[in-house]
PDB file of N, CA and C in Angstrom:
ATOM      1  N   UNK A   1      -9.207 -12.140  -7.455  1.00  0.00           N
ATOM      2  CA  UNK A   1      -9.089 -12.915  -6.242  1.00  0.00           C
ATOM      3  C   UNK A   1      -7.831 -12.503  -5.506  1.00  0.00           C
ATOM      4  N   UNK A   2      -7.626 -12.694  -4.620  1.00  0.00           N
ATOM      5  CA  UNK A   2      -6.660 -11.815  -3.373  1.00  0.00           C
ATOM      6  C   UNK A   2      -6.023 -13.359  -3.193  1.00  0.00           C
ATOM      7  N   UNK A   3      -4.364 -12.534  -2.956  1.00  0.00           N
ATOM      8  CA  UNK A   3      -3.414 -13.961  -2.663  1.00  0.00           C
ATOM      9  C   UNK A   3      -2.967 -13.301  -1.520  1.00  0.00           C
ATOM     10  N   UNK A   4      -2.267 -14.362  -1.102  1.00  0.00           N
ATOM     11  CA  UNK A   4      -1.971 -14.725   0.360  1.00  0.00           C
ATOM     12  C   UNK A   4      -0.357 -13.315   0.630  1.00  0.00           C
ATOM     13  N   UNK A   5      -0.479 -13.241   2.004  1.00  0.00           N
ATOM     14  CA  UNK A   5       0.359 -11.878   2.114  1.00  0.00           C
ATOM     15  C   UNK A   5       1.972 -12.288   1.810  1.00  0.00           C
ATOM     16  N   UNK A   6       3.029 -11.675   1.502  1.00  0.00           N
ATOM     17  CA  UNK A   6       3.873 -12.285   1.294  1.00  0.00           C
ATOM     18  C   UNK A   6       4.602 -13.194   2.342  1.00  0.00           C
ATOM     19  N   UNK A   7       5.699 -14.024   1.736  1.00  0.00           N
ATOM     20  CA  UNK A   7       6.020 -14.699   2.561  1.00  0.00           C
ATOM     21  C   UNK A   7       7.165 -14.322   3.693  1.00  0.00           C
ATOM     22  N   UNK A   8       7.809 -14.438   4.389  1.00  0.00           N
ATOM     23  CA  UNK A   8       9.024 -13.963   5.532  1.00  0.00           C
ATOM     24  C   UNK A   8      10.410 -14.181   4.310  1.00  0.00           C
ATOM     25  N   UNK A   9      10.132 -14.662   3.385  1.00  0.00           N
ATOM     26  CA  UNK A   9      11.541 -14.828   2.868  1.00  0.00           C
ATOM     27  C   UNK A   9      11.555 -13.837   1.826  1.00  0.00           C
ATOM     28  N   UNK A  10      10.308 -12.941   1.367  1.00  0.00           N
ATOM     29  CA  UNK A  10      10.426 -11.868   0.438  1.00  0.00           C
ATOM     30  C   UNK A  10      10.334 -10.748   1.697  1.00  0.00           C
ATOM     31  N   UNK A  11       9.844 -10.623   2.399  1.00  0.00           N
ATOM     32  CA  UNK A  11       9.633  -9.337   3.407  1.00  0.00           C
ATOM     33  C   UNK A  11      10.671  -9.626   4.212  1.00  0.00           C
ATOM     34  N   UNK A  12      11.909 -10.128   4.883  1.00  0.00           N
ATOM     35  CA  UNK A  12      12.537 -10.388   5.686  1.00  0.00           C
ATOM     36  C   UNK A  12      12.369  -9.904   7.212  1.00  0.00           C
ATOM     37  N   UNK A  13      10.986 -10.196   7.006  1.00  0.00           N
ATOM     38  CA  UNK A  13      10.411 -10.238   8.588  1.00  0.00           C
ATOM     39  C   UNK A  13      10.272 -11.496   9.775  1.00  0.00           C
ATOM     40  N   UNK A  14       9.648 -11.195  10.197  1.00  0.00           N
ATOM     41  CA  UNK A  14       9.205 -12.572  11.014  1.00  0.00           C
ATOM     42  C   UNK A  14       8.298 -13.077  10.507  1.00  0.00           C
ATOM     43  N   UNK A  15       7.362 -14.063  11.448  1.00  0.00           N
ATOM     44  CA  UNK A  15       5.825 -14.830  10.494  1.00  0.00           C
ATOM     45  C   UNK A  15       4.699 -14.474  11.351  1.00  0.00           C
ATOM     46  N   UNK A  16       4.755 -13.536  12.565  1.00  0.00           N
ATOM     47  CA  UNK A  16       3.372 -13.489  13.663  1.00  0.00           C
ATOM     48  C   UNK A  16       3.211 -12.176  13.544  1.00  0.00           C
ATOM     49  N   UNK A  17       1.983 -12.412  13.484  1.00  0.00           N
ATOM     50  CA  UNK A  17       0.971 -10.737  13.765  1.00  0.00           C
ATOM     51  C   UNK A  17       1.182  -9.961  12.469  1.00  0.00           C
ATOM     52  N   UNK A  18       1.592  -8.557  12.741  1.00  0.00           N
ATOM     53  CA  UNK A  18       1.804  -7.696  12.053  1.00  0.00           C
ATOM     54  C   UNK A  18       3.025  -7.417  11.337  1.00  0.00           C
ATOM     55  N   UNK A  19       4.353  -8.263  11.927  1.00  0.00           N
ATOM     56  CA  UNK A  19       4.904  -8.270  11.523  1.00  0.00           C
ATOM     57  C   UNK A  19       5.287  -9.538  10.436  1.00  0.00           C
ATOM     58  N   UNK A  20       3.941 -10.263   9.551  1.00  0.00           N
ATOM     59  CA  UNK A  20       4.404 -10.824   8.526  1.00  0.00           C
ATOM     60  C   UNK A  20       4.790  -9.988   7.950  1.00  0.00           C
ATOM     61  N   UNK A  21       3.876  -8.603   7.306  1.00  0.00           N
ATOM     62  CA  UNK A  21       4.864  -7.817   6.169  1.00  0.00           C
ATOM     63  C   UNK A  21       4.962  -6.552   6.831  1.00  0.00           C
ATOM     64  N   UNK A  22       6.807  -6.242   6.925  1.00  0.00           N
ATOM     65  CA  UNK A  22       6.732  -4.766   7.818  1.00  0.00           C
ATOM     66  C   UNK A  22       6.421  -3.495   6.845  1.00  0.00           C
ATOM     67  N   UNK A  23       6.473  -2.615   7.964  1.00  0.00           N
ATOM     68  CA  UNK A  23       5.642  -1.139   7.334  1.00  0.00           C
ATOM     69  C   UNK A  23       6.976  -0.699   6.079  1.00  0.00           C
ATOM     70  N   UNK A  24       8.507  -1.031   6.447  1.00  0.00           N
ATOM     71  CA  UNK A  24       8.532  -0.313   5.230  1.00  0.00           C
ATOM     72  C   UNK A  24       8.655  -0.762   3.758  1.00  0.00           C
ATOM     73  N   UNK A  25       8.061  -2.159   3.946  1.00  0.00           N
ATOM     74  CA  UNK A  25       7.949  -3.528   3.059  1.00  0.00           C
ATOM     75  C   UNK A  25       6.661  -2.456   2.049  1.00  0.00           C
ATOM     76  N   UNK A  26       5.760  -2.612   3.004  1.00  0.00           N
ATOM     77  CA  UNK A  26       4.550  -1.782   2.367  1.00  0.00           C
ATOM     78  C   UNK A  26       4.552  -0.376   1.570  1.00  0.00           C
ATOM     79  N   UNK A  27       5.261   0.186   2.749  1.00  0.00           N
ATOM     80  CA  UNK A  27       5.883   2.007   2.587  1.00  0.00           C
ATOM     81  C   UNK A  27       6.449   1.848   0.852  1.00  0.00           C
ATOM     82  N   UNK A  28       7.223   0.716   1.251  1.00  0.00           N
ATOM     83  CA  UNK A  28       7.647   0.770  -0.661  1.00  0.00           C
ATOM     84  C   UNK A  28       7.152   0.186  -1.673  1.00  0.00           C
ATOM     85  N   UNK A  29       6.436  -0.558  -1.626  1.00  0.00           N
ATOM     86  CA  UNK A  29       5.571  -1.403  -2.494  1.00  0.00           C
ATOM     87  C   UNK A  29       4.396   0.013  -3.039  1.00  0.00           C
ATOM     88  N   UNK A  30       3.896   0.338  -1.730  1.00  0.00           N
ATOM     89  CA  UNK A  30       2.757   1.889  -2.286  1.00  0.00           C
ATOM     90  C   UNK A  30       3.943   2.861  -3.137  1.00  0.00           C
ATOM     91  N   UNK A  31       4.521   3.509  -2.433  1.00  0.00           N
ATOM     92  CA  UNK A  31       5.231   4.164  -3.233  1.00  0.00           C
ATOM     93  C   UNK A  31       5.678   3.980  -4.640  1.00  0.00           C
ATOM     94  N   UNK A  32       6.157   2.714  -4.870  1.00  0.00           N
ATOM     95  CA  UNK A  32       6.549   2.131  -6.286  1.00  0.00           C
ATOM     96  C   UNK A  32       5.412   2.582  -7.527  1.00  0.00           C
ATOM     97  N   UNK A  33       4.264   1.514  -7.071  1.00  0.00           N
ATOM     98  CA  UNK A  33       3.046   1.669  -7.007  1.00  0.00           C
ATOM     99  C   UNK A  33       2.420   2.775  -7.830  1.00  0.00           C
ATOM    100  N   UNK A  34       2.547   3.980  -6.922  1.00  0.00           N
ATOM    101  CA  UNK A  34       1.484   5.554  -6.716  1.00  0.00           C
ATOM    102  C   UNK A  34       3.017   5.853  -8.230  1.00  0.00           C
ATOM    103  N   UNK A  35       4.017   5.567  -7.886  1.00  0.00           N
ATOM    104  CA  UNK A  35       5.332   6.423  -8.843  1.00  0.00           C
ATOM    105  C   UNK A  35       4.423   5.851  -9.990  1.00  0.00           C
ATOM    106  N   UNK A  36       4.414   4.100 -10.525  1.00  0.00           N
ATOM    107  CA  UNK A  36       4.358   3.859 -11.683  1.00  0.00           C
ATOM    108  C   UNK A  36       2.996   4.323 -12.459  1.00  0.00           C
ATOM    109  N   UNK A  37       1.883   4.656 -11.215  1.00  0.00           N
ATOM    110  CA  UNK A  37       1.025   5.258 -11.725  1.00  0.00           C
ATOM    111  C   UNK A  37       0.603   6.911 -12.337  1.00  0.00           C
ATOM    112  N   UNK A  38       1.863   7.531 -11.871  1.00  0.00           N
ATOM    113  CA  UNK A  38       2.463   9.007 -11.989  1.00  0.00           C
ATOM    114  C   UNK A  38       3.157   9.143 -12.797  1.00  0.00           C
ATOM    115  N   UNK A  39       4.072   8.214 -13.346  1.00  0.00           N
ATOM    116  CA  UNK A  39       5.248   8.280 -14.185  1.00  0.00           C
ATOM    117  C   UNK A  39       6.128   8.761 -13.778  1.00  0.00           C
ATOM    118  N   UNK A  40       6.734   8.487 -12.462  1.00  0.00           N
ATOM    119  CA  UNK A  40       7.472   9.298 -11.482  1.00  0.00           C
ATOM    120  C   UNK A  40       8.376   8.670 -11.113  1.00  0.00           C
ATOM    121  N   UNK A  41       9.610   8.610 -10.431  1.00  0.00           N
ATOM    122  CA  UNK A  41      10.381   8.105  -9.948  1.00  0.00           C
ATOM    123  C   UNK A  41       9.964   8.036  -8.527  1.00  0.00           C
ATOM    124  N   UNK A  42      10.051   6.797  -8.077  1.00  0.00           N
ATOM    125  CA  UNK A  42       9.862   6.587  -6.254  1.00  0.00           C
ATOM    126  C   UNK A  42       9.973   7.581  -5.146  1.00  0.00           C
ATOM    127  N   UNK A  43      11.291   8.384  -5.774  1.00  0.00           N
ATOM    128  CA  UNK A  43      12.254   9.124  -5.094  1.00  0.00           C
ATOM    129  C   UNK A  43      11.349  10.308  -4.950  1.00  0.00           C
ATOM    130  N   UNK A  44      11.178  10.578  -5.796  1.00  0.00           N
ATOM    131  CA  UNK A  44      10.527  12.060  -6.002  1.00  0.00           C
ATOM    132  C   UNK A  44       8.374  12.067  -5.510  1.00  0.00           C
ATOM    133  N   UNK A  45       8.477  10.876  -4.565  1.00  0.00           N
ATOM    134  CA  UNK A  45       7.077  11.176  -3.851  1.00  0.00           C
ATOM    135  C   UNK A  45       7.268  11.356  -2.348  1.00  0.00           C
ATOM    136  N   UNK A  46       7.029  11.863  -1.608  1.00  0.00           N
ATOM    137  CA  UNK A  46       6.916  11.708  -0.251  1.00  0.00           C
ATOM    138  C   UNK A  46       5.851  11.329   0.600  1.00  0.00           C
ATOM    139  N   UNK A  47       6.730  10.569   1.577  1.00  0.00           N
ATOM    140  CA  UNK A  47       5.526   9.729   2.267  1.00  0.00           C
ATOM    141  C   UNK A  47       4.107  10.388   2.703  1.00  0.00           C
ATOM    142  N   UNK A  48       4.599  11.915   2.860  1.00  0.00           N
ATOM    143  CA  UNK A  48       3.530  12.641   3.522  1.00  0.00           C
ATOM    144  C   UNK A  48       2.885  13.046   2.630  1.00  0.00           C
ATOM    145  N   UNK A  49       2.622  13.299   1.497  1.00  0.00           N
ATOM    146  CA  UNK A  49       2.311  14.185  -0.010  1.00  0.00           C
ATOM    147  C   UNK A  49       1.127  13.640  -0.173  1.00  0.00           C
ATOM    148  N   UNK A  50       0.151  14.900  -0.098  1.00  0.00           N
ATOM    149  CA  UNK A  50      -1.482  14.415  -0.265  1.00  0.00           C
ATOM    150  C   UNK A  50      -1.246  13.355  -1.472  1.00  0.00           C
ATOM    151  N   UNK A  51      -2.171  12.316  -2.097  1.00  0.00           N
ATOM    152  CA  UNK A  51      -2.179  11.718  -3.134  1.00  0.00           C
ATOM    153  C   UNK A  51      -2.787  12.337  -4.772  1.00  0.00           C
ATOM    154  N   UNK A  52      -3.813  13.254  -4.018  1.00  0.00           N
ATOM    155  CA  UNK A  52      -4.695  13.759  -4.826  1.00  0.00           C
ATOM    156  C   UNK A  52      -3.601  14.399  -5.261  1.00  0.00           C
ATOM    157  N   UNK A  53      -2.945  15.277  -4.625  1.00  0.00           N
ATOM    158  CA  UNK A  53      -2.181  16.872  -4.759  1.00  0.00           C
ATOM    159  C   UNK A  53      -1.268  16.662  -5.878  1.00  0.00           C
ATOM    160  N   UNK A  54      -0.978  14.921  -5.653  1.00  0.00           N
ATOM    161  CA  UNK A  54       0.569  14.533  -6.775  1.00  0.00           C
ATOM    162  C   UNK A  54      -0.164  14.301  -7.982  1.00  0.00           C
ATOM    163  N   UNK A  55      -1.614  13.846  -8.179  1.00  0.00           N
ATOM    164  CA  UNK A  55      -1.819  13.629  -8.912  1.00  0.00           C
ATOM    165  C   UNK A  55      -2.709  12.231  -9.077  1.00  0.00           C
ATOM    166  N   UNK A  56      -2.975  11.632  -8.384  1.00  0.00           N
ATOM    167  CA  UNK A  56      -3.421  10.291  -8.422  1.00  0.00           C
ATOM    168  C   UNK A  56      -4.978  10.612  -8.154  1.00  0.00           C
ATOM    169  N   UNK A  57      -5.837  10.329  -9.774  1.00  0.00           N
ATOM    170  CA  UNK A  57      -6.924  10.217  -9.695  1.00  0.00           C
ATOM    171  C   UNK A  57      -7.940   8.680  -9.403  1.00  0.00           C
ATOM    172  N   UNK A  58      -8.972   9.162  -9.611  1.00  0.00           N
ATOM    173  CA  UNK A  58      -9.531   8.183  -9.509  1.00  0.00           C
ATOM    174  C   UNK A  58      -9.546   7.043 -10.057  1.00  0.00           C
ATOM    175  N   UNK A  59      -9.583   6.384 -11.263  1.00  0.00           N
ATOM    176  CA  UNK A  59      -9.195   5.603 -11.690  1.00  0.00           C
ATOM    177  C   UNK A  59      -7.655   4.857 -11.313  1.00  0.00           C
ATOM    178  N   UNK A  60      -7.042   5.550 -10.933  1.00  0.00           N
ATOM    179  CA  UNK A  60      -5.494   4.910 -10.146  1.00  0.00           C
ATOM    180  C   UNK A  60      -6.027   4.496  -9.257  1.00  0.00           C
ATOM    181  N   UNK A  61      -6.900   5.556  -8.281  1.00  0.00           N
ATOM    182  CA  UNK A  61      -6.814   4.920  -6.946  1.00  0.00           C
ATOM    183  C   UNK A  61      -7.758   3.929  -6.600  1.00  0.00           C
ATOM    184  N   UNK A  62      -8.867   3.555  -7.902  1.00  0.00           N
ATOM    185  CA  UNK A  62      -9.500   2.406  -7.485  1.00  0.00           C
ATOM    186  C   UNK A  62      -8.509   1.088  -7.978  1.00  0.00           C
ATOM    187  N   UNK A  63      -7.852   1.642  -8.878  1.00  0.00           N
ATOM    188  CA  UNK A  63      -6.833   0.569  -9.663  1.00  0.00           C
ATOM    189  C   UNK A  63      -5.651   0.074  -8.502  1.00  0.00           C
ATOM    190  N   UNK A  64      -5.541   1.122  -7.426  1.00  0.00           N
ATOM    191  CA  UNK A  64      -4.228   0.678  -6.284  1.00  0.00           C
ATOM    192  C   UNK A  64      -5.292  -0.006  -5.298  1.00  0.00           C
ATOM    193  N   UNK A  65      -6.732   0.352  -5.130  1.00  0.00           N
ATOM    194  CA  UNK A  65      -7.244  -0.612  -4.093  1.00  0.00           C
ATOM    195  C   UNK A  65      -7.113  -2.475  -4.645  1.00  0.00           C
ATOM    196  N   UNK A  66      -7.667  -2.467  -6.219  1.00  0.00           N
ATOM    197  CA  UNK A  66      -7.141  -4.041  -6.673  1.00  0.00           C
ATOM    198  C   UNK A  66      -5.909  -4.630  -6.463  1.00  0.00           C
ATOM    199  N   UNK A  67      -4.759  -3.086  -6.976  1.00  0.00           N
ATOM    200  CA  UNK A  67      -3.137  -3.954  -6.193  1.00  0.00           C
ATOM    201  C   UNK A  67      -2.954  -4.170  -5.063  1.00  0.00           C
ATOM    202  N   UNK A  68      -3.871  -3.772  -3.726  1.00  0.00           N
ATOM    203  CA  UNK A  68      -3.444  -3.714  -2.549  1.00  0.00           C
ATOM    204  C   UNK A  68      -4.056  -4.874  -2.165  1.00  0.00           C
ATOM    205  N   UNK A  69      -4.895  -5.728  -2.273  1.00  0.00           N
ATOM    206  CA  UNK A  69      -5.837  -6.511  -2.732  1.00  0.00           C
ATOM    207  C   UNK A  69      -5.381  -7.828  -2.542  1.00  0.00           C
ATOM    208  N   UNK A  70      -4.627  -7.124  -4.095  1.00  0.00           N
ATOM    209  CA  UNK A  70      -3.848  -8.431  -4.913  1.00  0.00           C
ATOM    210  C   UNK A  70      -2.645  -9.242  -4.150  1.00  0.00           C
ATOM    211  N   UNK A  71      -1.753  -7.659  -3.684  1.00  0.00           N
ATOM    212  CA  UNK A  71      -0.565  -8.119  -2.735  1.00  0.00           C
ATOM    213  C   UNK A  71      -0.607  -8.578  -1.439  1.00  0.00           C
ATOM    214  N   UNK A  72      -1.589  -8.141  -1.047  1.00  0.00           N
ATOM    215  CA  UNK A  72      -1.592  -8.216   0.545  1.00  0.00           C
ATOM    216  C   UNK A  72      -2.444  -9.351   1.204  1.00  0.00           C
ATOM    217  N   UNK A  73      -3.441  -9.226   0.297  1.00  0.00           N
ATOM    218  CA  UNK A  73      -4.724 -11.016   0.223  1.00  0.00           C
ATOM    219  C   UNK A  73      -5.412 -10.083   1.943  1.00  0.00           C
ATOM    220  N   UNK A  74      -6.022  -8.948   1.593  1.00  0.00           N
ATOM    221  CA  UNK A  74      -6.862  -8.279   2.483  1.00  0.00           C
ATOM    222  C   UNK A  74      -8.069  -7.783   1.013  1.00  0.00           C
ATOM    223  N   UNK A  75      -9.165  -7.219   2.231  1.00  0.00           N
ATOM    224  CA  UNK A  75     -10.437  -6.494   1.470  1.00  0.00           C
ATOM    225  C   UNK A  75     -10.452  -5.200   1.941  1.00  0.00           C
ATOM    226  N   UNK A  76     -10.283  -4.195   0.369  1.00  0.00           N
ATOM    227  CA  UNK A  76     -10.510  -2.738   1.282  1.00  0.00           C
ATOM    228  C   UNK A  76     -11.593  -2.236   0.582  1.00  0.00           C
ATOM    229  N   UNK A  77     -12.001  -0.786   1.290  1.00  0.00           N
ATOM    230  CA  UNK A  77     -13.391  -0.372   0.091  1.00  0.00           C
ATOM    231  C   UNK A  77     -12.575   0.179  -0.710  1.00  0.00           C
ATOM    232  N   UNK A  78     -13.272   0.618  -1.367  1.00  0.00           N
ATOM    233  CA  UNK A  78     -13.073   1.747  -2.806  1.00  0.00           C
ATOM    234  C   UNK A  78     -12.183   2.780  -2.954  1.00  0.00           C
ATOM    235  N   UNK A  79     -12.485   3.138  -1.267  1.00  0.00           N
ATOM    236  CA  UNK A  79     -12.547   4.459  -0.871  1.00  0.00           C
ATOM    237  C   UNK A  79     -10.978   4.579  -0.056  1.00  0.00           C
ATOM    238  N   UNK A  80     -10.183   3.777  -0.294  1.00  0.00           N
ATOM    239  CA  UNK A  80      -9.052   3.712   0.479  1.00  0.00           C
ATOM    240  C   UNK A  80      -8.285   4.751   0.514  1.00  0.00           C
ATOM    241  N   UNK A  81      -7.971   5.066  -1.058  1.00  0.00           N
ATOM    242  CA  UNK A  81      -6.641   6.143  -1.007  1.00  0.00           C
ATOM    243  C   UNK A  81      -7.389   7.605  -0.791  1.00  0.00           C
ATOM    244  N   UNK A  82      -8.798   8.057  -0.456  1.00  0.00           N
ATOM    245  CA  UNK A  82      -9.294   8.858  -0.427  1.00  0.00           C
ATOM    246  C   UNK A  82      -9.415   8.999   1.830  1.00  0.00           C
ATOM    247  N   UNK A  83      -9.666   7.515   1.964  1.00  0.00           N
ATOM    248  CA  UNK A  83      -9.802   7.649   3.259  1.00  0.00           C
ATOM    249  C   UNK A  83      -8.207   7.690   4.173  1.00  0.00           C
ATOM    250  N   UNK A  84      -7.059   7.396   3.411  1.00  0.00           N
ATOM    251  CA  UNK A  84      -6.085   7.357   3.813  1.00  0.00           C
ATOM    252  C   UNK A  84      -5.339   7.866   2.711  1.00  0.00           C
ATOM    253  N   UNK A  85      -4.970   9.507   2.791  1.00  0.00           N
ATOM    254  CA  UNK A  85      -4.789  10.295   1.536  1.00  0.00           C
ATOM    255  C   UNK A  85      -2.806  10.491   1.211  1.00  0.00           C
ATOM    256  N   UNK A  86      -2.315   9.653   1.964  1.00  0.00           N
ATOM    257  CA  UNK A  86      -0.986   9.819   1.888  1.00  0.00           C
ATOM    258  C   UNK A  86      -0.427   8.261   2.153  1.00  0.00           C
ATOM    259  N   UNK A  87       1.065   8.007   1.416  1.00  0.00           N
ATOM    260  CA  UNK A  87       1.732   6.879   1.900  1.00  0.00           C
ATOM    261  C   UNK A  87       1.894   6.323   3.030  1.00  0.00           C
ATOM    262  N   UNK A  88       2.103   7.307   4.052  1.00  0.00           N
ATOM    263  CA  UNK A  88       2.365   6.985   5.311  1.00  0.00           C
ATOM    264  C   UNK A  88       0.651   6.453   5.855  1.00  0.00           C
ATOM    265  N   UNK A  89      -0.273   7.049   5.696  1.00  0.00           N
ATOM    266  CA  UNK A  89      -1.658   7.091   6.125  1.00  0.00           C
ATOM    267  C   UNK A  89      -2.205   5.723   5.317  1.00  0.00           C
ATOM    268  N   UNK A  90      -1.272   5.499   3.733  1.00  0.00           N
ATOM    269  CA  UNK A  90      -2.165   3.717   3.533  1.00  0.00           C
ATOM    270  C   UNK A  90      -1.483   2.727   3.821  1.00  0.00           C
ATOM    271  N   UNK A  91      -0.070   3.516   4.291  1.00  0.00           N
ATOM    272  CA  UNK A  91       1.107   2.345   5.458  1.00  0.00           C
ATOM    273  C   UNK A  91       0.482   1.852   6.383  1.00  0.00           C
ATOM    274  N   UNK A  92       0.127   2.828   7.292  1.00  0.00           N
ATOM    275  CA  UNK A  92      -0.072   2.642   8.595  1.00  0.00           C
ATOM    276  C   UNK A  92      -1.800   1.690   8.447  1.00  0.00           C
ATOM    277  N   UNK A  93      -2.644   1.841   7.441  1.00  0.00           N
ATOM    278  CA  UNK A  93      -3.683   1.335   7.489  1.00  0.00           C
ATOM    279  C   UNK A  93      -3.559  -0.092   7.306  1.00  0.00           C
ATOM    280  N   UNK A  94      -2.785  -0.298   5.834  1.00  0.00           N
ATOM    281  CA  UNK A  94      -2.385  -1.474   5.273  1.00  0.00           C
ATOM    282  C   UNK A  94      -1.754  -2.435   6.601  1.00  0.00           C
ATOM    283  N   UNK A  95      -0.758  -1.796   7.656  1.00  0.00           N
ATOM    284  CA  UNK A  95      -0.351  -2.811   8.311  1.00  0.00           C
ATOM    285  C   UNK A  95      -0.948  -2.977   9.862  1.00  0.00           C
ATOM    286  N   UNK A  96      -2.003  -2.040  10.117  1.00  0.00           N
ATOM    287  CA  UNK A  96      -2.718  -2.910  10.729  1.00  0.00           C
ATOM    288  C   UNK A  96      -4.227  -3.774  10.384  1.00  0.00           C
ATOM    289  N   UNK A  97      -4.414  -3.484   9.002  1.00  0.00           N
ATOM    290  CA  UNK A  97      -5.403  -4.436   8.634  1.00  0.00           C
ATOM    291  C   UNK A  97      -4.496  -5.993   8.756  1.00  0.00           C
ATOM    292  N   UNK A  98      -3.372  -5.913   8.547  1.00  0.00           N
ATOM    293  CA  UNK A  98      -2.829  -7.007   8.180  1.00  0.00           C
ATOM    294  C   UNK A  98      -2.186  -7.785   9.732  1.00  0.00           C
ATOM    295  N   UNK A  99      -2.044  -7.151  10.618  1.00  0.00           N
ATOM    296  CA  UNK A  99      -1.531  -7.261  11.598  1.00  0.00           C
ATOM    297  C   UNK A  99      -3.581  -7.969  12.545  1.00  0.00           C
ATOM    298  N   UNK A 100      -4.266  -7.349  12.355  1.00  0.00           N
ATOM    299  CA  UNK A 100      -5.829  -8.094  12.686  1.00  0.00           C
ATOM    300  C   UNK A 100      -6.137  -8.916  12.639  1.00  0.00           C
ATOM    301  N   UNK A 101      -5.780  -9.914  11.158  1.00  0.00           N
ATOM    302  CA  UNK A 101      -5.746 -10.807  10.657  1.00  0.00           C
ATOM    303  C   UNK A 101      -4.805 -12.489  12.084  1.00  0.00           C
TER     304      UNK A 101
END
């Protein structure tokens, strides 16, 4: 079940539109994320870096559509980290699904 997006006092954003949770709220939450699923340090992914290329198979990436899910209290397909193949590309998706809302 999907919970509610975070609140303005963990994202230190505002509370309207898109900016409940900002992009680089997200930018790092994926990153963390894609690292702990790599065994990687944060540092050492870049925003632009195909996902596939680093390494993130399938099973991760249906496993990051449940965390994205989980954190954000949105519905994505399956097919997310395949349809948006980089950090910046499930940034930019993640915050305007959330910004629609």
């Amino acid at each position: 079940m999907a919970t509610p997006a975070a609140t303005p006092e963990t994202t230190g954003t505002e509370t309207t539109g898109a900016e409940t949770t900002g992009v680089e709220t997200i930018r790092t939450w994926l990153t963390e994320r894609v690292a702990y699923f790599l065994d990687v340090r944060p540092q050492d992914i870049a925003a632009d870096d195909l996902l596939v290329e680093i390494g993130l198979d399938s099973v991760y990436a249906l496993t990051l559509c449940g965390d994205v899910e989980d954190e954000f209290g949105i519905l994505v397909e399956a097919t997310l980290a395949w349809d948006h193949p980089t950090i910046d590309a499930l940034t930019a998706h993640i915050h305007s699904e959330l910004a629609a809302r």
